[in-house]
PDB file of N, CA and C in Angstrom:
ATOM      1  N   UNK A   1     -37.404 -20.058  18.205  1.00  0.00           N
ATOM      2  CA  UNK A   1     -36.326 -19.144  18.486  1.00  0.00           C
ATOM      3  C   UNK A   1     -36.769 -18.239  19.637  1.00  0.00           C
ATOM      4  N   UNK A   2     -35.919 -18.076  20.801  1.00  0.00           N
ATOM      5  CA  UNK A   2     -36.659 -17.258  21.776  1.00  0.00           C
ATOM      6  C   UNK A   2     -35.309 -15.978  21.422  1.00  0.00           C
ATOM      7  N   UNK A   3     -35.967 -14.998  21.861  1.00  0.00           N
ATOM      8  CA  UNK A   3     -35.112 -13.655  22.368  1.00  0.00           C
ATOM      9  C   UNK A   3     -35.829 -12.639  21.080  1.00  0.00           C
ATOM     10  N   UNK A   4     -34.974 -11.418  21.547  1.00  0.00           N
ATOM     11  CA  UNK A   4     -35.384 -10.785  20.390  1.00  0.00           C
ATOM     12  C   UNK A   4     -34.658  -9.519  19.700  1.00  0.00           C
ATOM     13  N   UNK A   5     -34.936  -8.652  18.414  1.00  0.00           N
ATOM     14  CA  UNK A   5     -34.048  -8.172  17.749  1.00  0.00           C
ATOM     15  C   UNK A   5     -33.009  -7.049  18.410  1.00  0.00           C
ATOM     16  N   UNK A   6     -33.634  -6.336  19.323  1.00  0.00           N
ATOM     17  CA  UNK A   6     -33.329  -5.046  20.085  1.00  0.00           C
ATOM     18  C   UNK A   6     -33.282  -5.408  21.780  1.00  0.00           C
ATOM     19  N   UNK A   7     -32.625  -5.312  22.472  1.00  0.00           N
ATOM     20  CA  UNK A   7     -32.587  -4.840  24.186  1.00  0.00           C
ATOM     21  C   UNK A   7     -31.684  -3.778  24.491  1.00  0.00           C
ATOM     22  N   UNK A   8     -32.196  -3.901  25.759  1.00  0.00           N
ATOM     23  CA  UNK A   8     -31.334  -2.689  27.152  1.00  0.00           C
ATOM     24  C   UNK A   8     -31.673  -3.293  28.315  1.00  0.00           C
ATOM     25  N   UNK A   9     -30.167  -3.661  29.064  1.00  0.00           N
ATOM     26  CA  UNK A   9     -29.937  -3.661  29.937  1.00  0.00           C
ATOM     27  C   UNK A   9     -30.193  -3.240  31.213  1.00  0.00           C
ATOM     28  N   UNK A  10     -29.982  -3.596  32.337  1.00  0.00           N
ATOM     29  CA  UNK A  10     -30.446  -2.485  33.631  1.00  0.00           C
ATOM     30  C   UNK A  10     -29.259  -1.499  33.490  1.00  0.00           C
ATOM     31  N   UNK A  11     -28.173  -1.382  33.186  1.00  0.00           N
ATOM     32  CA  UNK A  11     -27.161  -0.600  32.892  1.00  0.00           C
ATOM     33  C   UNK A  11     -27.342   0.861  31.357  1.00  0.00           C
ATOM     34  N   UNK A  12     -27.992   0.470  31.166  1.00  0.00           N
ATOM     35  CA  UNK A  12     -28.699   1.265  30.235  1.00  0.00           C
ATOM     36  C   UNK A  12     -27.777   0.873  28.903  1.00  0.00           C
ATOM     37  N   UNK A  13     -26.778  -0.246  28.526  1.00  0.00           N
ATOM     38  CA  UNK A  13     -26.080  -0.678  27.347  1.00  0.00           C
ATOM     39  C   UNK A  13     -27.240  -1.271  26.128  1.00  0.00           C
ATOM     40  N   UNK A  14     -27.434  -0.572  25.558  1.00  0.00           N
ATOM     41  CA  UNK A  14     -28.281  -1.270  24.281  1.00  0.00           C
ATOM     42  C   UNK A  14     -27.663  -1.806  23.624  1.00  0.00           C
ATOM     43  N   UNK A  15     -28.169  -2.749  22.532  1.00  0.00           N
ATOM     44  CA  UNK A  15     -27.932  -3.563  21.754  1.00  0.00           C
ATOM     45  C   UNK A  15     -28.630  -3.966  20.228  1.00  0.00           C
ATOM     46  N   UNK A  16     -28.869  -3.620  18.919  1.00  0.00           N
ATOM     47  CA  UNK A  16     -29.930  -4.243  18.333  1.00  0.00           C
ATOM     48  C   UNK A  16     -29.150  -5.475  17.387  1.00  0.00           C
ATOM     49  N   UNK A  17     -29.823  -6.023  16.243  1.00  0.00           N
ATOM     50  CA  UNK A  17     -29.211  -7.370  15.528  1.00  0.00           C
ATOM     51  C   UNK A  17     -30.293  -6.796  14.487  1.00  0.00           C
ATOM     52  N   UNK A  18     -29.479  -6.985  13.536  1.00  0.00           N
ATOM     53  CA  UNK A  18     -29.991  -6.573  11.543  1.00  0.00           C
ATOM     54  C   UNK A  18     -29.884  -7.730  10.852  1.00  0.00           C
ATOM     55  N   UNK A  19     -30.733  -8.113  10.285  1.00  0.00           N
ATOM     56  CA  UNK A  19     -30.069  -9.056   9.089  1.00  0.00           C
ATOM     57  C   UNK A  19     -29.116  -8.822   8.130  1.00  0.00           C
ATOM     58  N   UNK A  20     -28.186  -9.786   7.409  1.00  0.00           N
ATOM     59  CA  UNK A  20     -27.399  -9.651   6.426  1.00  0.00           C
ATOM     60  C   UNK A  20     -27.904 -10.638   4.967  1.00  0.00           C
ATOM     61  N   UNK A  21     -27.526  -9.821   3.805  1.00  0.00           N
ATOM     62  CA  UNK A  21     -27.647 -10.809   3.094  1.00  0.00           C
ATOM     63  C   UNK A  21     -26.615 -10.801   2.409  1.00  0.00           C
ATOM     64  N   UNK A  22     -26.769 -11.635   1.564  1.00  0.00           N
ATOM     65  CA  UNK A  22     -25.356 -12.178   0.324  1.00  0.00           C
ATOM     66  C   UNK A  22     -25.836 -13.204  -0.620  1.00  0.00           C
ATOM     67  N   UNK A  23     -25.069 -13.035  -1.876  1.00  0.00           N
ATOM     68  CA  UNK A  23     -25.308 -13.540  -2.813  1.00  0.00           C
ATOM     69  C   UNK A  23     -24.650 -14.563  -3.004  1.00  0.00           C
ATOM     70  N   UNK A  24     -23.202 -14.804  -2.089  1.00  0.00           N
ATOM     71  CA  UNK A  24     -22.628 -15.738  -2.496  1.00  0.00           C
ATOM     72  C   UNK A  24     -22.878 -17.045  -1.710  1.00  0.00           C
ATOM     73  N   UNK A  25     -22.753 -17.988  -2.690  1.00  0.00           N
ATOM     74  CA  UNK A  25     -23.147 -19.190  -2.202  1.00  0.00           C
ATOM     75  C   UNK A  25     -22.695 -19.929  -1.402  1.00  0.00           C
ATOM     76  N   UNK A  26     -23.680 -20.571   0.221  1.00  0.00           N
ATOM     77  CA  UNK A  26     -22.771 -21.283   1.314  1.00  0.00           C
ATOM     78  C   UNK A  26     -23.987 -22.557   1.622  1.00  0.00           C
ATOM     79  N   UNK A  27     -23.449 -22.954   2.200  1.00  0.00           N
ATOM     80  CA  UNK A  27     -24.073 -23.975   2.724  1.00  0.00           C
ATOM     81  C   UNK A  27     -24.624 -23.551   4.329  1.00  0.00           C
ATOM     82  N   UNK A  28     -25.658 -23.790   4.541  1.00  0.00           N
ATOM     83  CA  UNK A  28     -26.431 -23.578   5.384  1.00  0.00           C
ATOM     84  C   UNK A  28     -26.391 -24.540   6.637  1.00  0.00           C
ATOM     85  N   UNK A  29     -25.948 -24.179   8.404  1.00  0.00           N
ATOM     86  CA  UNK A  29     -26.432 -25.114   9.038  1.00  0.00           C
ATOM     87  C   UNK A  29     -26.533 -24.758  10.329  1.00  0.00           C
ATOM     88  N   UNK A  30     -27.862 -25.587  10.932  1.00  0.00           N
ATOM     89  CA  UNK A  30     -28.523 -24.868  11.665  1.00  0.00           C
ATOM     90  C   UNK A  30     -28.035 -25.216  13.355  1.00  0.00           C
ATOM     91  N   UNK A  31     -27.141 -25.275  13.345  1.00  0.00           N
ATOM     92  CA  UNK A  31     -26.066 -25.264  14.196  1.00  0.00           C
ATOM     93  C   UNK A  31     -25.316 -24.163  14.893  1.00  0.00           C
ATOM     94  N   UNK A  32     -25.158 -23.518  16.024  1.00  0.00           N
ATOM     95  CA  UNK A  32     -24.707 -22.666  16.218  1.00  0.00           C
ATOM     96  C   UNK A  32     -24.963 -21.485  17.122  1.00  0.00           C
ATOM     97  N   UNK A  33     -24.493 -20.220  17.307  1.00  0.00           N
ATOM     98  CA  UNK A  33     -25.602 -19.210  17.898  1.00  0.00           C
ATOM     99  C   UNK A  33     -26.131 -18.283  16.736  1.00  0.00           C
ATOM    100  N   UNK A  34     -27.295 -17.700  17.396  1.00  0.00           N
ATOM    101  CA  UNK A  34     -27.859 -16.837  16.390  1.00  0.00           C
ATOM    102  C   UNK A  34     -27.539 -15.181  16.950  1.00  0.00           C
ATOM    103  N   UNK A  35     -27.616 -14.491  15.876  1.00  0.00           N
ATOM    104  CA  UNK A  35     -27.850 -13.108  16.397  1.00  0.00           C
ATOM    105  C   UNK A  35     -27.920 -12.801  17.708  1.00  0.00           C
ATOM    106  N   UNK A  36     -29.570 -13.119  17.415  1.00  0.00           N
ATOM    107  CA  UNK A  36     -30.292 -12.800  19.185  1.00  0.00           C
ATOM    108  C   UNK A  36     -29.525 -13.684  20.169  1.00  0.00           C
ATOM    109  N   UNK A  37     -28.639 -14.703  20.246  1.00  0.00           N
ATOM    110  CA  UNK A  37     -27.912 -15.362  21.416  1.00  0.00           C
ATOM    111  C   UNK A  37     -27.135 -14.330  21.535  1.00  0.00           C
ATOM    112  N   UNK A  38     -26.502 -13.951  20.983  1.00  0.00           N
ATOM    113  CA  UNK A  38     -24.945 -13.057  20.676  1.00  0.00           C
ATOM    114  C   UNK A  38     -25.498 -11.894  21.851  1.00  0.00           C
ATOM    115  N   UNK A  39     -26.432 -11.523  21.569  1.00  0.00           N
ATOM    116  CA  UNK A  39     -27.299  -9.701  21.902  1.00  0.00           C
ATOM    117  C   UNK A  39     -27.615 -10.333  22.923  1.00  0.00           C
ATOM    118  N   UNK A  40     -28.458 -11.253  23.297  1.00  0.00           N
ATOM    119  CA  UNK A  40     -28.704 -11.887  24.678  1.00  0.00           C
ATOM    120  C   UNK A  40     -27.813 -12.070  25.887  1.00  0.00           C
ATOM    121  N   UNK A  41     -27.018 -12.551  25.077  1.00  0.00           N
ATOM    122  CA  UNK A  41     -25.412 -13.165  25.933  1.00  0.00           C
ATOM    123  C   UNK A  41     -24.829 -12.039  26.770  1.00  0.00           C
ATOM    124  N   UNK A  42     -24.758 -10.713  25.896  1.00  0.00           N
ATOM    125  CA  UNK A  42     -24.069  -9.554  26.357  1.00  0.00           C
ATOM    126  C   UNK A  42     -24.742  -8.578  27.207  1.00  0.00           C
ATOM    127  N   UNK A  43     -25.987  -8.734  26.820  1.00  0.00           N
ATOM    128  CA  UNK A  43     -26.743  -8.006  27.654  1.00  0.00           C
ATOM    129  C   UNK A  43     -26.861  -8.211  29.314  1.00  0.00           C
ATOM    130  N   UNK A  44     -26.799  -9.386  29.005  1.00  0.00           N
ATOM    131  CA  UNK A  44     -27.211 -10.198  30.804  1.00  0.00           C
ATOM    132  C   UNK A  44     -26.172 -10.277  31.314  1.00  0.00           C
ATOM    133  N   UNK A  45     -24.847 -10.204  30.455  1.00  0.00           N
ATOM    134  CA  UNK A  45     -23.587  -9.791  31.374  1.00  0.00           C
ATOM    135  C   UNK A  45     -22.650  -8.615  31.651  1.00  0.00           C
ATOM    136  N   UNK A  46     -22.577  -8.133  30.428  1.00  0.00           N
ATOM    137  CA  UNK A  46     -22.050  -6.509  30.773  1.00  0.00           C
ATOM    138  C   UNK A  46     -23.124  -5.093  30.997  1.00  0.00           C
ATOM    139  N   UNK A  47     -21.874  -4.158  31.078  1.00  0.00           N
ATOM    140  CA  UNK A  47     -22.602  -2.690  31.733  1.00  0.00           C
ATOM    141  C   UNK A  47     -22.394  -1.997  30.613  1.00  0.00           C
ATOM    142  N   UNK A  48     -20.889  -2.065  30.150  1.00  0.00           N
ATOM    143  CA  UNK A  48     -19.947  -0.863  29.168  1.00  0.00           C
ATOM    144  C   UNK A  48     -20.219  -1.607  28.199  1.00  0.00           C
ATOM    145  N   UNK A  49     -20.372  -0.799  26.761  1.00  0.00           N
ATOM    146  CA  UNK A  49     -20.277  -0.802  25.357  1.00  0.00           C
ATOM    147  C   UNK A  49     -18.998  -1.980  24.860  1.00  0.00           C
ATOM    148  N   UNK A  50     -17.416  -1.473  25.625  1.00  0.00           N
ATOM    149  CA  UNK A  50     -16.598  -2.135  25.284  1.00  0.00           C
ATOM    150  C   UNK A  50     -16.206  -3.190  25.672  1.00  0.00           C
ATOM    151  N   UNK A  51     -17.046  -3.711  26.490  1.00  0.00           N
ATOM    152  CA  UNK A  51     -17.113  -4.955  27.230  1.00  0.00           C
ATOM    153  C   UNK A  51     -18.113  -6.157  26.040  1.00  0.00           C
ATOM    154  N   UNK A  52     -19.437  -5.549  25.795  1.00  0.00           N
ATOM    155  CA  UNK A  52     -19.981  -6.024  24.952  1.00  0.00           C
ATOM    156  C   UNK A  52     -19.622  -6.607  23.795  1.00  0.00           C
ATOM    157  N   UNK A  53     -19.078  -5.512  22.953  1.00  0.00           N
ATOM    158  CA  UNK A  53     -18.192  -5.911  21.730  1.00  0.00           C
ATOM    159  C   UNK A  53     -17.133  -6.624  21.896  1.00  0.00           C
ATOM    160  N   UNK A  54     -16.256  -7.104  23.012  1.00  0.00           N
ATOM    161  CA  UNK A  54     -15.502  -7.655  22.824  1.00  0.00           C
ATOM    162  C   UNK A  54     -15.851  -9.031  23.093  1.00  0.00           C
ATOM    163  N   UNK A  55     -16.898  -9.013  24.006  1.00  0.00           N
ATOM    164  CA  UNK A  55     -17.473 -10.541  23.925  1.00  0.00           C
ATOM    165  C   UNK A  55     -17.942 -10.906  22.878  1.00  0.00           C
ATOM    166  N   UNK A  56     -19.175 -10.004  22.042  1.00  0.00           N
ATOM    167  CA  UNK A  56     -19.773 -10.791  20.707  1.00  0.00           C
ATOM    168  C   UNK A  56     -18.479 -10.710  19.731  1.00  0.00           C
ATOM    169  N   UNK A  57     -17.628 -10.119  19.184  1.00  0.00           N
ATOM    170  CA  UNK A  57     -16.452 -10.638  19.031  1.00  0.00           C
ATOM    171  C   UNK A  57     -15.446 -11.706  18.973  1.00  0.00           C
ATOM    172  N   UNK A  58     -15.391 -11.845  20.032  1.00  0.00           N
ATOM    173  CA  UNK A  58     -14.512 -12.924  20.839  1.00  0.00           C
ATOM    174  C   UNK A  58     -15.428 -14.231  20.284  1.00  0.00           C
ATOM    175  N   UNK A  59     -17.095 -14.337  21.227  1.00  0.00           N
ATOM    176  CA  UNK A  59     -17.698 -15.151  20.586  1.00  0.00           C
ATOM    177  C   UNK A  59     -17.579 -15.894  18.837  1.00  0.00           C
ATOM    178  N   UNK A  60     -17.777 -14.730  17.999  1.00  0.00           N
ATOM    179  CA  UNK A  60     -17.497 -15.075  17.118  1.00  0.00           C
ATOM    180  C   UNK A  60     -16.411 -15.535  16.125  1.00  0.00           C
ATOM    181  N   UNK A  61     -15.265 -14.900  17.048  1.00  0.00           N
ATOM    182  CA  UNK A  61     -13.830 -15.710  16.016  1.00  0.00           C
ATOM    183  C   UNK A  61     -14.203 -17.015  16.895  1.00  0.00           C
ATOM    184  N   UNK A  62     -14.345 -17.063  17.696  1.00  0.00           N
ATOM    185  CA  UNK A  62     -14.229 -18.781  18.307  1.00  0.00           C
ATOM    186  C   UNK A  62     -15.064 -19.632  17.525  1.00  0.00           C
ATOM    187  N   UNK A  63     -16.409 -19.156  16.820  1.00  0.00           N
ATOM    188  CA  UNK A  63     -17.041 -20.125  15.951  1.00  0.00           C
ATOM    189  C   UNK A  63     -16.616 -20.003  14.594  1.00  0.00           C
ATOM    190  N   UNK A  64     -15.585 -19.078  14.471  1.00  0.00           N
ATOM    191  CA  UNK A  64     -15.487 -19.318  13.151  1.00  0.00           C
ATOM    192  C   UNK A  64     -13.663 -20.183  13.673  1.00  0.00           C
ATOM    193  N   UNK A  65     -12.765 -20.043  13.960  1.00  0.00           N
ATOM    194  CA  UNK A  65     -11.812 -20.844  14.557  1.00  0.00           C
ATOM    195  C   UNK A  65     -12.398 -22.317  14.595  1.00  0.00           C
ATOM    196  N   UNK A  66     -13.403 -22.499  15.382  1.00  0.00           N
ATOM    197  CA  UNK A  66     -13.901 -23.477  15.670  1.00  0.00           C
ATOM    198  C   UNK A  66     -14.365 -24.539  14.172  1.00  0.00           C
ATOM    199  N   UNK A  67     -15.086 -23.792  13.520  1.00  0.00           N
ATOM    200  CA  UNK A  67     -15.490 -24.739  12.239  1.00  0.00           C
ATOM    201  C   UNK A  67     -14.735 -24.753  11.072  1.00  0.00           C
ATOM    202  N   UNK A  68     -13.617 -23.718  11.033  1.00  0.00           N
ATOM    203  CA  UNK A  68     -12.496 -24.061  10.382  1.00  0.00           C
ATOM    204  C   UNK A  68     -11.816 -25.528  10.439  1.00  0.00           C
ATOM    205  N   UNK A  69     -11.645 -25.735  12.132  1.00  0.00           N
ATOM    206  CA  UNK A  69     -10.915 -26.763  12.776  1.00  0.00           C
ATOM    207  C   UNK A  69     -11.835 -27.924  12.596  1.00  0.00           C
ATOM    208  N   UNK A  70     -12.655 -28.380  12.716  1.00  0.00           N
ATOM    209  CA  UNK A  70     -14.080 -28.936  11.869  1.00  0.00           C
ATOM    210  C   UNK A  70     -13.767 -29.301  10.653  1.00  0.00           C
ATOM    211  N   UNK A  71     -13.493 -28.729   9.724  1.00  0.00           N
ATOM    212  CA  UNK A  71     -13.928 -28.433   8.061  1.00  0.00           C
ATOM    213  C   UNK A  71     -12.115 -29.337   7.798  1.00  0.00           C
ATOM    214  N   UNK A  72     -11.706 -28.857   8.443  1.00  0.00           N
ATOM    215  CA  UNK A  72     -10.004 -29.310   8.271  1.00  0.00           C
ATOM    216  C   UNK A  72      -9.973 -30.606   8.789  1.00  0.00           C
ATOM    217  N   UNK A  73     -10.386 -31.176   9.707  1.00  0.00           N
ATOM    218  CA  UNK A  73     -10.125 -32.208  10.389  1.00  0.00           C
ATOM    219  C   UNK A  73     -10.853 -33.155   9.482  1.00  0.00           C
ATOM    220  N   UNK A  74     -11.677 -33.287   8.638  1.00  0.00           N
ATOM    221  CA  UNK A  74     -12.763 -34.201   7.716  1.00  0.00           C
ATOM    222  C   UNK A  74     -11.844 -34.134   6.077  1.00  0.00           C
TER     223      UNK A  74
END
C-alpha cells in the first residue's frame, strides 16, 4: 500500500483518513480505492476544502453506484 494517513498540500488544504469499524457483517474485497487513494487523489489536485470534499464524495457515490450496478447485473 503506498501513501499515507495524513497530508498537506502546497496550498496549505490538509487532509487526514481514520479507520472505521463495524460489526455488521460484509463481505470483503480487495478491489477498489482505499482511504489513502481518496486523500491522495485530492490533495494533488485541489487548493479549497470544498473542492476536496466534493471530489472524495463524488468519488465515492460512483463506487458505490458502481457496485450496486455489479451486484444487480449477476
Amino acid at each position: 500500500m503506498w501513501g499515507a494517513e495524513m497530508g498537506v498540500n502546497k496550498y496549505r488544504l490538509a487532509i487526514g483518513n481514520d479507520a472505521m469499524f463495524t460489526k455488521v457483517k460484509f463481505v470483503k474485497q480487495k478491489k477498489g480505492l482505499t482511504g489513502m487513494d481518496l486523500l491522495r487523489h485530492a490533495l494533488e489536485r485541489w487548493a479549497h476544502v470544498e473542492e476536496a470534499i466534493t471530489c472524495i464524495t463524488t468519488l465515492l457515490v460512483f463506487k458505490i453506484l458502481q457496485s450496486h450496478h455489479i451486484d444487480d447485473a449477476h
